[in-house]
N, C-alpha and C. Protein backbone atom coordinates (compact mmCIF):
# COMPACT_ATOMS: atom_id res chain seq x y z
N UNK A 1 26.41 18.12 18.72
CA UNK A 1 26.08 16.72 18.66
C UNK A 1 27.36 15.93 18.36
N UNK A 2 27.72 15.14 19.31
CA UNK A 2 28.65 14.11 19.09
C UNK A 2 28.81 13.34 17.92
N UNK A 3 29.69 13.25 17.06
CA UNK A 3 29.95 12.06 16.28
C UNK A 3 30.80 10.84 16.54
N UNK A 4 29.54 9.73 16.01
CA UNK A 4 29.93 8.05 16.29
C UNK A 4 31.06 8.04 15.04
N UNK A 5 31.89 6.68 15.41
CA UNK A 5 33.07 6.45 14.81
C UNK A 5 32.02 5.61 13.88
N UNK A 6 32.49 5.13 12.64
CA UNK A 6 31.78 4.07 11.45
C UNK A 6 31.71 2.51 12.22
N UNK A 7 32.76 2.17 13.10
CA UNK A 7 32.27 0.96 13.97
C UNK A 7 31.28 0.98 14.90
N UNK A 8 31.23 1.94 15.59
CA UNK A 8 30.37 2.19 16.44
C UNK A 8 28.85 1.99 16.07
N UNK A 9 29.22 2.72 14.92
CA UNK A 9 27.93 2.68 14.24
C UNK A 9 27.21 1.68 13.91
N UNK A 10 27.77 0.85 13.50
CA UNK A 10 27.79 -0.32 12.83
C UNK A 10 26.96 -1.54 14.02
N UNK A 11 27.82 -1.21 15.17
CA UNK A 11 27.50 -2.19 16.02
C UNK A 11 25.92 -1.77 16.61
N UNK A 12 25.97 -0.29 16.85
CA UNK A 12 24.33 0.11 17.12
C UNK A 12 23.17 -0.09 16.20
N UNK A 13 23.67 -0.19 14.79
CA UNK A 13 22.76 -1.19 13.61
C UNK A 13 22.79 -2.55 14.24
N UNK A 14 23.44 -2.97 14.55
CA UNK A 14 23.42 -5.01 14.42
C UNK A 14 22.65 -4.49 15.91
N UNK A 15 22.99 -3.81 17.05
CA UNK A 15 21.65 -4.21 18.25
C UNK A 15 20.78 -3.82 18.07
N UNK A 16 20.17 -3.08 16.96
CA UNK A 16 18.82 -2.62 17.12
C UNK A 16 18.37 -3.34 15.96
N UNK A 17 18.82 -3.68 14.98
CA UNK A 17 18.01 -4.96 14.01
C UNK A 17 17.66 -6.21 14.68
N UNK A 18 18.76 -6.36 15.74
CA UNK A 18 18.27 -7.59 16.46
C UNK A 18 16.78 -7.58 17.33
N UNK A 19 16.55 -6.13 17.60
CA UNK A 19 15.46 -6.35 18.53
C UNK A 19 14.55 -6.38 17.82
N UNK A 20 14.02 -6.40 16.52
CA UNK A 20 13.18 -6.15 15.63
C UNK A 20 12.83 -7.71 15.12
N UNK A 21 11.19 -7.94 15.64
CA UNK A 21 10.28 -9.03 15.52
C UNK A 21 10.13 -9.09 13.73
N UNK A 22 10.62 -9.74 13.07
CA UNK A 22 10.81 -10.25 11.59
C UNK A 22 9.21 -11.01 11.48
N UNK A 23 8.48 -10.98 10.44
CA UNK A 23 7.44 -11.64 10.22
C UNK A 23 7.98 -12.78 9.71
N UNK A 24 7.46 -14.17 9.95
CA UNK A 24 7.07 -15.58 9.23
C UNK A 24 7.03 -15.34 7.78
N UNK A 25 7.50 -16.13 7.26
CA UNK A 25 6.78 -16.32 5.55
C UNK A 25 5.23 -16.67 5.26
N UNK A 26 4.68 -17.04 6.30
CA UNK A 26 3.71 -17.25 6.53
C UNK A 26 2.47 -16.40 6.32
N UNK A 27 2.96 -15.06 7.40
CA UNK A 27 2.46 -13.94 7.68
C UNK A 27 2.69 -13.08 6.31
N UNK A 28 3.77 -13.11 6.08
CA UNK A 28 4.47 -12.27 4.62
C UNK A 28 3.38 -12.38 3.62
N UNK A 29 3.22 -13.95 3.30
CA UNK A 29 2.31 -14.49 2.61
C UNK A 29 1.01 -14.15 2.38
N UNK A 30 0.44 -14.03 3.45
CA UNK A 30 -0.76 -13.29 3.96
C UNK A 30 -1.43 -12.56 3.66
N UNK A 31 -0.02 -11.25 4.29
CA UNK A 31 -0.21 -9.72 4.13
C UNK A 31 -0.20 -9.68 2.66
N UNK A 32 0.57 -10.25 1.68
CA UNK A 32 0.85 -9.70 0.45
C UNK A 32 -0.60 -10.09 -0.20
N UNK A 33 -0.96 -11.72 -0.19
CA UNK A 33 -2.53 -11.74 -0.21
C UNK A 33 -3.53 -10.77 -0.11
N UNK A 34 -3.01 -10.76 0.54
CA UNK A 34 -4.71 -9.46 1.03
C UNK A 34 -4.46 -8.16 0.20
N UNK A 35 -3.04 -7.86 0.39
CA UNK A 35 -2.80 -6.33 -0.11
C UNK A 35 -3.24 -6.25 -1.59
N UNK A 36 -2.95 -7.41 -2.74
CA UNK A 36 -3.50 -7.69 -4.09
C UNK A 36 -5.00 -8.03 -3.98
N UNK A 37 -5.43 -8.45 -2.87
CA UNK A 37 -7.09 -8.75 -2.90
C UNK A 37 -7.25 -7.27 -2.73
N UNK A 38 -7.27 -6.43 -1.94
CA UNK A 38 -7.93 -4.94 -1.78
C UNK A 38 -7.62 -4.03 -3.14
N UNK A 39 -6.67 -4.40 -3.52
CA UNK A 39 -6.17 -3.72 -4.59
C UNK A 39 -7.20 -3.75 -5.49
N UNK A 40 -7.49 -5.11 -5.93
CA UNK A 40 -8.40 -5.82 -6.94
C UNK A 40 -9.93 -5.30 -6.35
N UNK A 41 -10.01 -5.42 -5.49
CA UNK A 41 -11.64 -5.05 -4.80
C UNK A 41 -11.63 -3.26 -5.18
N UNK A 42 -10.81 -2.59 -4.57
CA UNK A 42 -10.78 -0.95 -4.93
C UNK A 42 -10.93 -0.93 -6.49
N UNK A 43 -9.90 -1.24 -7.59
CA UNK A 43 -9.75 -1.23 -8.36
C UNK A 43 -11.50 -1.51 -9.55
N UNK A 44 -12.20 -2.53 -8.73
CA UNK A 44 -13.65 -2.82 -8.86
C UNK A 44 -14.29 -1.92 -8.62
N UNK A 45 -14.23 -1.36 -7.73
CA UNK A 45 -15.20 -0.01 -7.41
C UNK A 45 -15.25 0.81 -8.10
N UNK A 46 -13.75 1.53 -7.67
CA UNK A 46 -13.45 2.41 -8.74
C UNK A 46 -13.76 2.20 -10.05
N UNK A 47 -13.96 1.45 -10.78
CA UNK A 47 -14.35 1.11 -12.46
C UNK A 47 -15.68 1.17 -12.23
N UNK A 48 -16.60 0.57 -11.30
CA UNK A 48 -17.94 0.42 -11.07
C UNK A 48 -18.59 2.03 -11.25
N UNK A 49 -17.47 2.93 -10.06
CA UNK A 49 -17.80 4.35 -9.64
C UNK A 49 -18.08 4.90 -10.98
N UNK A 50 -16.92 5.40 -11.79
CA UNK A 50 -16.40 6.00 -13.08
C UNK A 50 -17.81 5.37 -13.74
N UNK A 51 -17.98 4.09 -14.32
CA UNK A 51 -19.18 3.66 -15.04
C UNK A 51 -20.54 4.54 -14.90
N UNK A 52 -20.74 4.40 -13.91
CA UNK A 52 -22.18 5.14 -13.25
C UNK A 52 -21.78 6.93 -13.54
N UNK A 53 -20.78 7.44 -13.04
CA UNK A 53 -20.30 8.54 -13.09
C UNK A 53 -20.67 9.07 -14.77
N UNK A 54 -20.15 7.82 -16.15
CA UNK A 54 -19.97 8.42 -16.92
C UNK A 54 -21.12 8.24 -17.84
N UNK A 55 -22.27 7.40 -16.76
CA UNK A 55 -23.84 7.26 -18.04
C UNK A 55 -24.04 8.78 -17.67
N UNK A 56 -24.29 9.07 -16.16
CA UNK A 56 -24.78 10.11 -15.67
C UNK A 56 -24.14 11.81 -16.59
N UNK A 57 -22.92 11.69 -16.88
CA UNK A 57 -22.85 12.77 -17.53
C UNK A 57 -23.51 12.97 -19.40
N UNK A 58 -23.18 11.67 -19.66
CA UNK A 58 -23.60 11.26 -20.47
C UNK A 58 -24.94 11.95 -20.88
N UNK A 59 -25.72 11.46 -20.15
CA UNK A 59 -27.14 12.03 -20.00
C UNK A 59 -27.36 13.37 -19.71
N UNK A 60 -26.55 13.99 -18.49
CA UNK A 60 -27.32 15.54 -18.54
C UNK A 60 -26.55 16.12 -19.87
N UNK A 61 -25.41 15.87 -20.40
CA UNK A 61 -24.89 16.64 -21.55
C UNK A 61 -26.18 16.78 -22.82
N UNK A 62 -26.42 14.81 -23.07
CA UNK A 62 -27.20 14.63 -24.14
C UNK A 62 -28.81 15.49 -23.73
N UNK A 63 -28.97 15.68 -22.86
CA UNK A 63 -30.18 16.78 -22.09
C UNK A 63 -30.69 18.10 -23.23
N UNK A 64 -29.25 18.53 -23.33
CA UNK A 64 -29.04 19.79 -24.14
C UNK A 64 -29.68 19.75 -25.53
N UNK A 65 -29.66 18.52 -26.28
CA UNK A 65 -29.82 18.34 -27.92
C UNK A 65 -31.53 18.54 -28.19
């Protein structure tokens, strides 16, 4: 395998960042929105899940007494 010189290199970074569609702040905005809304929604469940999870053991343990 051939080795590129460090300019070479350099210049095949700057043409291929250029072809690369950058999101809006807009869009940025958005995405990051949503990504903390799902977070927060999972994060709900999951606590919801565990809750139910931990009457239920709760109970068959206390079963035993």
């Amino acid at each position: 395998m051939a080795r590129t010189n460090p300019f070479e290199f350099i210049q095949q970074v700057r043409t291929e960042v250029s072809k690369v569609t950058w999101p809006t702040r807009r869009e940025t905005l958005i995405t990051a929105f949503m990504v903390i809304l799902m977070s927060f929604a999972a994060a709900l469940f999951f606590l919801g899940v565990d809750w139910v999870l931990s009457i239920l053991v709760k109970f068959v343990l206390g079963m035993g007494r």
